[in-house]
C-alpha atoms as a PDB file:
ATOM      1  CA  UNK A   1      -5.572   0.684  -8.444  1.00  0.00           C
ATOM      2  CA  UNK A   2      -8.116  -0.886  -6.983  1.00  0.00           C
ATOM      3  CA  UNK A   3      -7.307  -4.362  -8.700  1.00  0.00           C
ATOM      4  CA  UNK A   4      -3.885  -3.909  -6.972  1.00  0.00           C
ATOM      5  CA  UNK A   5      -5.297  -3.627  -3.562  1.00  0.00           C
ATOM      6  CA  UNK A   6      -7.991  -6.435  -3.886  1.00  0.00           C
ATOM      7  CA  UNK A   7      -5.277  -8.906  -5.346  1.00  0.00           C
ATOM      8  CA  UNK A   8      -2.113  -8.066  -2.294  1.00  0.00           C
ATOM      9  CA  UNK A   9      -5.486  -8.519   0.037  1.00  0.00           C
ATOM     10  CA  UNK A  10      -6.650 -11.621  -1.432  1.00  0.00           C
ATOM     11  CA  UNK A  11      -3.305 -12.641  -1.189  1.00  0.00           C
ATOM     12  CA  UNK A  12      -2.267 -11.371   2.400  1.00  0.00           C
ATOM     13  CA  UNK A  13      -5.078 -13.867   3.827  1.00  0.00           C
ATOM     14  CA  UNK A  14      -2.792 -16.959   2.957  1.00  0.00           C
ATOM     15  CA  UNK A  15       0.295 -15.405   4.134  1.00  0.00           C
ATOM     16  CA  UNK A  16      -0.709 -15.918   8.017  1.00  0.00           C
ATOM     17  CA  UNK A  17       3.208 -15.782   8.766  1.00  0.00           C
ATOM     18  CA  UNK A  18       3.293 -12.258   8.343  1.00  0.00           C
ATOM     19  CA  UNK A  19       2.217 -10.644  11.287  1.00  0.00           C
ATOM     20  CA  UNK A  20       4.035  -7.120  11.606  1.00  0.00           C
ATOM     21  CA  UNK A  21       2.356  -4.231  10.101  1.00  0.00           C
ATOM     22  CA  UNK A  22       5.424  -2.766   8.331  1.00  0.00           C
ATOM     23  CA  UNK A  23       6.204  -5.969   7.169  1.00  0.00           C
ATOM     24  CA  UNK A  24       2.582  -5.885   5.377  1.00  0.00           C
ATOM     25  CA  UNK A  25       2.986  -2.120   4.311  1.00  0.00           C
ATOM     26  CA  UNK A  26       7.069  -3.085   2.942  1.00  0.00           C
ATOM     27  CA  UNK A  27       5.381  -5.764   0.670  1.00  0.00           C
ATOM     28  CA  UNK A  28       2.401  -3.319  -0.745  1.00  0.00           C
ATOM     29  CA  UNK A  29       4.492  -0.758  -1.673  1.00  0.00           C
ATOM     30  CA  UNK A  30       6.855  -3.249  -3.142  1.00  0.00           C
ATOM     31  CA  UNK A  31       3.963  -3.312  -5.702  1.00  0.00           C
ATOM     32  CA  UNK A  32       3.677   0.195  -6.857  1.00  0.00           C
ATOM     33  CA  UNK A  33       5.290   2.645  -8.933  1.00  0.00           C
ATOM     34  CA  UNK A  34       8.378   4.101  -7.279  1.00  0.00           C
ATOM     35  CA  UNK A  35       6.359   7.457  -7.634  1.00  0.00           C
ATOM     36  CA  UNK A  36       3.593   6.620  -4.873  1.00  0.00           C
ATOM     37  CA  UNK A  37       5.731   4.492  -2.990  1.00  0.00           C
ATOM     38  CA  UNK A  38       8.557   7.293  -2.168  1.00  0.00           C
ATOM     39  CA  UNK A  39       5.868   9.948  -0.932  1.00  0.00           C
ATOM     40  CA  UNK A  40       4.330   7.140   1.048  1.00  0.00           C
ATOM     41  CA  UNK A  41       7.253   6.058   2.628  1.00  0.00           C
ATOM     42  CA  UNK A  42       7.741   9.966   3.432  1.00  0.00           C
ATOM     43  CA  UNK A  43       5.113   9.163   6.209  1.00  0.00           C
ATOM     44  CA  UNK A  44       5.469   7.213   9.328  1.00  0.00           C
ATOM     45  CA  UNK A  45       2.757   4.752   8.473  1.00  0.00           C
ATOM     46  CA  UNK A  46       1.586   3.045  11.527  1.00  0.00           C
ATOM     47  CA  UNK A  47      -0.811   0.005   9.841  1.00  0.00           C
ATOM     48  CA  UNK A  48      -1.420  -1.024   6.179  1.00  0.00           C
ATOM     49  CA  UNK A  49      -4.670   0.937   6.074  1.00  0.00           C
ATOM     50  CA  UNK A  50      -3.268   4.122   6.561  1.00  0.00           C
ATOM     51  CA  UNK A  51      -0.619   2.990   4.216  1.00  0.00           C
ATOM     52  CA  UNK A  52      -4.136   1.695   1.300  1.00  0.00           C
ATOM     53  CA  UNK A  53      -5.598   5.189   2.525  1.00  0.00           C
ATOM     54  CA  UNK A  54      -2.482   7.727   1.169  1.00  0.00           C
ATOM     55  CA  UNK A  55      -1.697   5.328  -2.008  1.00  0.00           C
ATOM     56  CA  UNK A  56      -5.989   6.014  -3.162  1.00  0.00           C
ATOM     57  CA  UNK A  57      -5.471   9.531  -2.352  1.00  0.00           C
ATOM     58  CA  UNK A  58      -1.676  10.339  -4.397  1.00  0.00           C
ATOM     59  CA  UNK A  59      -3.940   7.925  -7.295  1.00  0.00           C
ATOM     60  CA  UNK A  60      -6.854   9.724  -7.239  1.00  0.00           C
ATOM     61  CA  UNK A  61      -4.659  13.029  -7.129  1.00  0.00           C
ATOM     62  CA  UNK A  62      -2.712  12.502  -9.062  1.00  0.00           C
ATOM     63  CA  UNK A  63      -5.712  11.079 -11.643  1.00  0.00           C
ATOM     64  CA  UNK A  64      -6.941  14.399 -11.906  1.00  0.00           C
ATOM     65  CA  UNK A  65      -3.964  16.474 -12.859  1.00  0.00           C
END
């Protein structure tokens, strides 16, 4: 999980074109299991932290079960 994040971050910094939030969030979620990425999308997800915040959580959750 966390290797996911730091990579699409590391990335994101040479990808200066993309300036719109849901374009950023569109292209993380493009990244993760269809499980985490149809409950996020369930949420009106304003900025891409908010959008790193609820995938950590449904991981971590979902971790425990």
């Amino acid at each position: 999980m966390k290797d996911y994040e730091n990579k699409f971050m590391e990335i994101l910094r040479y990808m200066g074109f993309i300036k719109e939030e849901k374009v950023k969030i569109q292209r993380f979620m493009g990244g993760l299991l269809s499980f985490y990425s149809d409950k996020i999308q369930l949420d009106d997800l304003k900025n891409l932290e908010k959008a790193i915040r609820k995938y950590k959580h449904l991981y971590e959750y979902n971790k425990r079960r």
